[in-house]
C-alpha atoms as a PDB file:
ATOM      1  CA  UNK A   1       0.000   0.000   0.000  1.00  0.00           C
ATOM      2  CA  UNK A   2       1.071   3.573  -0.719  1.00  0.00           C
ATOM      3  CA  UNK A   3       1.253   6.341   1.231  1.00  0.00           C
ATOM      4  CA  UNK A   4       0.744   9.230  -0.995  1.00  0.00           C
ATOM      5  CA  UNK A   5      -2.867   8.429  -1.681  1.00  0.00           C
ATOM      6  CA  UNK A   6      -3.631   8.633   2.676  1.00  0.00           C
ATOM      7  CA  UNK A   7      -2.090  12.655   2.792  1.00  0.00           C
ATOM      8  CA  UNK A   8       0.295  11.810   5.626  1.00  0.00           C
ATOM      9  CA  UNK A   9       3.336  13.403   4.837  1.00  0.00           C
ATOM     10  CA  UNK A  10       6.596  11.308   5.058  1.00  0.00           C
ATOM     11  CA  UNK A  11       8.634  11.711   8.274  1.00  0.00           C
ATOM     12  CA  UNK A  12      11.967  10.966   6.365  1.00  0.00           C
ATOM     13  CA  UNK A  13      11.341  13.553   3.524  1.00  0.00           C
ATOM     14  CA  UNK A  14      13.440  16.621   3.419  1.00  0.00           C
ATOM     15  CA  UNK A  15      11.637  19.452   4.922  1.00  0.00           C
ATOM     16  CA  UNK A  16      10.477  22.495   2.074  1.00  0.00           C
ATOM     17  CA  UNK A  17      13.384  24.850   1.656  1.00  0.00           C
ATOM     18  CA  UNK A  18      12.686  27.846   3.472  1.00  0.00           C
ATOM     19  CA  UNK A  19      13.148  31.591   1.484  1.00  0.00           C
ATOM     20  CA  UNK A  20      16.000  33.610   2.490  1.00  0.00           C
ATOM     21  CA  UNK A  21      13.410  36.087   3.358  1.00  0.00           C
ATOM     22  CA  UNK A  22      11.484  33.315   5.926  1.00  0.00           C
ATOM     23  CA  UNK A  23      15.441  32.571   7.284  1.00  0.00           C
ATOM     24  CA  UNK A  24      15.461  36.136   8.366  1.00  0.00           C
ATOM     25  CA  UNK A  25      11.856  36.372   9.751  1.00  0.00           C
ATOM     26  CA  UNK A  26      12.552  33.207  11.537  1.00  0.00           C
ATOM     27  CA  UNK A  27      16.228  34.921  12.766  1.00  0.00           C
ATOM     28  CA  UNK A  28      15.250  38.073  13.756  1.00  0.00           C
ATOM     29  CA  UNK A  29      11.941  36.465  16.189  1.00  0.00           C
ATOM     30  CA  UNK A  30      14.879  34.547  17.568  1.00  0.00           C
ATOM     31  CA  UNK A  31      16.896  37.888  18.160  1.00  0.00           C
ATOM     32  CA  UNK A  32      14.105  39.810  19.777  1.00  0.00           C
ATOM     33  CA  UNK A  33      12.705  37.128  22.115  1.00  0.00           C
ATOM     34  CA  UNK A  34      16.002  36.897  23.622  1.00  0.00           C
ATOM     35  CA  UNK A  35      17.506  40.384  23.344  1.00  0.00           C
ATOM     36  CA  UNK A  36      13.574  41.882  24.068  1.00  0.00           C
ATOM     37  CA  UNK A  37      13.618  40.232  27.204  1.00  0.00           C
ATOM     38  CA  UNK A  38      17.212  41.233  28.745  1.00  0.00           C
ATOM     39  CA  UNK A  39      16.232  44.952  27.381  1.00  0.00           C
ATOM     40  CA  UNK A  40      12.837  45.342  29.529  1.00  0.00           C
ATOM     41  CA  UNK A  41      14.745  43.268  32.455  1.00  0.00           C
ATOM     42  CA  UNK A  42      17.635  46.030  32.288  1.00  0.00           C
ATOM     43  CA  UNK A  43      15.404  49.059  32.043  1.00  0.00           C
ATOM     44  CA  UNK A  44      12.976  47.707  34.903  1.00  0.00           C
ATOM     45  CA  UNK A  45      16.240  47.441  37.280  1.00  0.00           C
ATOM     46  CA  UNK A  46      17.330  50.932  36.182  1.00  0.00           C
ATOM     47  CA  UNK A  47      14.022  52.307  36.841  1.00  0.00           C
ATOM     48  CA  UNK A  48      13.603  50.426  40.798  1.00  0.00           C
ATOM     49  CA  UNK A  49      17.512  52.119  40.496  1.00  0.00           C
ATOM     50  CA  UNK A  50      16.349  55.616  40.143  1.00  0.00           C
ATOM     51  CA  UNK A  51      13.073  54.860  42.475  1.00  0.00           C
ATOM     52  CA  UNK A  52      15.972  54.985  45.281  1.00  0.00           C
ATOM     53  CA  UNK A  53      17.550  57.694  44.446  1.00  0.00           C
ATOM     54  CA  UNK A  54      16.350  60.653  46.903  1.00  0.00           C
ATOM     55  CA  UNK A  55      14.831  63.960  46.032  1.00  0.00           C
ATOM     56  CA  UNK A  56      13.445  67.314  47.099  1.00  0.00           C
ATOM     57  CA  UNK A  57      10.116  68.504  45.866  1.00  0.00           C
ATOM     58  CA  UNK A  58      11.647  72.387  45.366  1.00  0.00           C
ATOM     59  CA  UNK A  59      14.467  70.685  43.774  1.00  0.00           C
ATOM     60  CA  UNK A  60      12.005  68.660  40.398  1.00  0.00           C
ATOM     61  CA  UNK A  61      10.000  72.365  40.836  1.00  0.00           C
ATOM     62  CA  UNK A  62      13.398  74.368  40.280  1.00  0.00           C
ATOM     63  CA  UNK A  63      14.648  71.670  37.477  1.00  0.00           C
ATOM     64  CA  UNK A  64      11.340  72.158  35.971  1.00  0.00           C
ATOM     65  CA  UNK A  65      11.411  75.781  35.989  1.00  0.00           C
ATOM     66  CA  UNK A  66      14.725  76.455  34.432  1.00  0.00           C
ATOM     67  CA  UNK A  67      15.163  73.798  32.198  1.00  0.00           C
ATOM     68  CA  UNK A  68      11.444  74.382  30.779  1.00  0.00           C
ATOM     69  CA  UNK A  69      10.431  70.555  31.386  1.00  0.00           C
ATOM     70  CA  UNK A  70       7.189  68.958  33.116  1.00  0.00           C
ATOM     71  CA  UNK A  71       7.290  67.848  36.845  1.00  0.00           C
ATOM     72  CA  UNK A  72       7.868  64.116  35.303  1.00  0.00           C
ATOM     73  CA  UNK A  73      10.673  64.861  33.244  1.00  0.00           C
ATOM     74  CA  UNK A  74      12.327  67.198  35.599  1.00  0.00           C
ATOM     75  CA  UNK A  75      11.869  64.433  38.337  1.00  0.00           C
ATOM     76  CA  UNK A  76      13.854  61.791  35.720  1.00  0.00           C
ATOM     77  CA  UNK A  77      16.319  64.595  34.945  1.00  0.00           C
ATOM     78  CA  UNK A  78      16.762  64.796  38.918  1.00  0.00           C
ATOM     79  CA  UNK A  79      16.987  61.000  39.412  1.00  0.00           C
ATOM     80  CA  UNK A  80      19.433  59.940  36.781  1.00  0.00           C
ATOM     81  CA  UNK A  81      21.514  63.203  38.311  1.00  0.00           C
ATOM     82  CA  UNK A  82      21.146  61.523  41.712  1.00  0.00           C
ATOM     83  CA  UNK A  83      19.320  64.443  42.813  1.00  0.00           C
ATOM     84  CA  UNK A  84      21.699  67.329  42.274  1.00  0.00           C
ATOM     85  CA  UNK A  85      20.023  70.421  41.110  1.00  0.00           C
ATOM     86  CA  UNK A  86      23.463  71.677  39.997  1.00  0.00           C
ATOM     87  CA  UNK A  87      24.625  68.510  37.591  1.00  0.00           C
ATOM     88  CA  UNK A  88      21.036  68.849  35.956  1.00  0.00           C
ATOM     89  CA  UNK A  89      21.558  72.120  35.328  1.00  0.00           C
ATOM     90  CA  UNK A  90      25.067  72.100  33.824  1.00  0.00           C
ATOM     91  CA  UNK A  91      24.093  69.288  32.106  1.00  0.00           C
ATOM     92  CA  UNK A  92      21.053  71.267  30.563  1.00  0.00           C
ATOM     93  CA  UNK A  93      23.374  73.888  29.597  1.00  0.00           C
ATOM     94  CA  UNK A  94      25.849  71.966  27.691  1.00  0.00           C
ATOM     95  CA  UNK A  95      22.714  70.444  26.293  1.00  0.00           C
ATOM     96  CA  UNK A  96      21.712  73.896  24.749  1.00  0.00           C
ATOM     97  CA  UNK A  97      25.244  75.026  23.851  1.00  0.00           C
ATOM     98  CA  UNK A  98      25.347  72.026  21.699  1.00  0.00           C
ATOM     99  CA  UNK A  99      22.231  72.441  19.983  1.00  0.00           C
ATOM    100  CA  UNK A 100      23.050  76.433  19.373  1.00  0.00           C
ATOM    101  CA  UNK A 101      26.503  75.341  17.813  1.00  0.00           C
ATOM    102  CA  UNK A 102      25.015  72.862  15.288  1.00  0.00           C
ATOM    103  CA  UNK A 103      21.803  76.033  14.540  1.00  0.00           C
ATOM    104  CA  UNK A 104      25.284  78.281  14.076  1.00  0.00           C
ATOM    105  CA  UNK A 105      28.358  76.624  13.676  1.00  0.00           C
ATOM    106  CA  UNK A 106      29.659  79.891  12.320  1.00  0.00           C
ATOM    107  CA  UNK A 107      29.533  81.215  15.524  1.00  0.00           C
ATOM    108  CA  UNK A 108      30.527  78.383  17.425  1.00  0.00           C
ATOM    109  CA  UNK A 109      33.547  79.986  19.811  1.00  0.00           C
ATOM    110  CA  UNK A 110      31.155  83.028  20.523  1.00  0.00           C
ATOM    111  CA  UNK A 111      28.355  80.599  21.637  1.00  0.00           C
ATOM    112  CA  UNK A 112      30.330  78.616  23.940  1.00  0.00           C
ATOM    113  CA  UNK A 113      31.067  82.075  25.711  1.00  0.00           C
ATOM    114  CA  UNK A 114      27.428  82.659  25.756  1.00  0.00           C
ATOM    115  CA  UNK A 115      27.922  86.032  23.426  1.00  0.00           C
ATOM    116  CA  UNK A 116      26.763  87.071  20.157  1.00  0.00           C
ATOM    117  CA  UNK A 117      28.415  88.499  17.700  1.00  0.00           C
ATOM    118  CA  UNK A 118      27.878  91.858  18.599  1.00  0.00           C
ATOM    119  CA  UNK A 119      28.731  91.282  22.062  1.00  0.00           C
ATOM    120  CA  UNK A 120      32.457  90.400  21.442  1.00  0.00           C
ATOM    121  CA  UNK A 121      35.198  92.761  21.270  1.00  0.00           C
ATOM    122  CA  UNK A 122      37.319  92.010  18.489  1.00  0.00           C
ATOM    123  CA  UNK A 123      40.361  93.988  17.671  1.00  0.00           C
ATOM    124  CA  UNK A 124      40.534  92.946  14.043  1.00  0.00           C
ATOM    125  CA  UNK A 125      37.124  94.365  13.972  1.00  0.00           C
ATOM    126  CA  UNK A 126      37.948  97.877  15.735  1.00  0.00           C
ATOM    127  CA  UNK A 127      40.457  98.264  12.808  1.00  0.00           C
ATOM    128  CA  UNK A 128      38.393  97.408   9.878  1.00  0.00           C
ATOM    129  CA  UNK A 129      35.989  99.941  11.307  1.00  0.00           C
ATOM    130  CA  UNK A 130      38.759 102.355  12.043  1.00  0.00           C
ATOM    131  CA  UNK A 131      39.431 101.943   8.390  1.00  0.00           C
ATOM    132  CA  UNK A 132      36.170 102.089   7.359  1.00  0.00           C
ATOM    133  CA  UNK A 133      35.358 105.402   8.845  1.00  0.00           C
ATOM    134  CA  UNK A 134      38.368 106.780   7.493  1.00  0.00           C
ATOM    135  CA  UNK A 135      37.529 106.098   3.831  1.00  0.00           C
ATOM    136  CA  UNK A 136      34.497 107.139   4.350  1.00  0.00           C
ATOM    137  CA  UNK A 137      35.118 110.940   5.619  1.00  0.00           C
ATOM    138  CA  UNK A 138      35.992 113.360   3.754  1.00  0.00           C
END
């Protein structure tokens, strides 16, 4: 008797060759199951971490006020800080020097100062002016 007529599929038969693009599905379920897991495991011990750390209520309100966040945020920014209103802060600024420096890298040295353009003194630029004027009068 034969078995192809019953449906049963053969036990010994080579199994159907699978895609290259079923190979990757296949490999990157694989990937995420195991690297999914050790990711939510790692942030829920850095969040019980920063549940620990100790803070002031005046210090999220002052975070919040000067670096323009919500009371959630500015608790976070407090906790990962390990509740120093001074790191948050210096980090903040650095945060917004960056960001000005990549709006005007032209003006990069004068940002880091915390000065515009007009602000500086430049003695390269009180001579062109000097020379300016002098063309300029009569």
């Amino acid at each position: 008797m034969s078995a192809e007529g019953d449906g049963a599929e053969d036990p010994d038969a080579p199994a159907a060759e699978l895609t290259p693009e079923e190979k990757f599905s296949l490999e990157m379920d694989a990937y995420e199951a195991r690297w999914g897991k050790k990711r939510r495991v790692a942030e829920e011990r850095r969040r019980r971490l920063l549940l620990k750390v100790k803070i002031h209520e005046a210090d999220v309100e002052t975070v919040a006020r000067e670096c323009e966040l919500d009371a959630d945020a500015a608790e976070l920014r407090l906790r990962e800080h390990g509740g120093g209103v001074e790191s948050v802060l210096r980090a903040y600024i650095r945060e917004e020097v960056r960001a000005l420096i990549e709006m005007h890298p032209e003006d990069a040295e004068n940002v880091e100062l915390g000065l515009t353009e007009k602000d500086v003194f430049s003695p390269a630029k009180e001579e062109r002016a000097k020379d300016r004027s002098k063309e300029t009068s009569p």
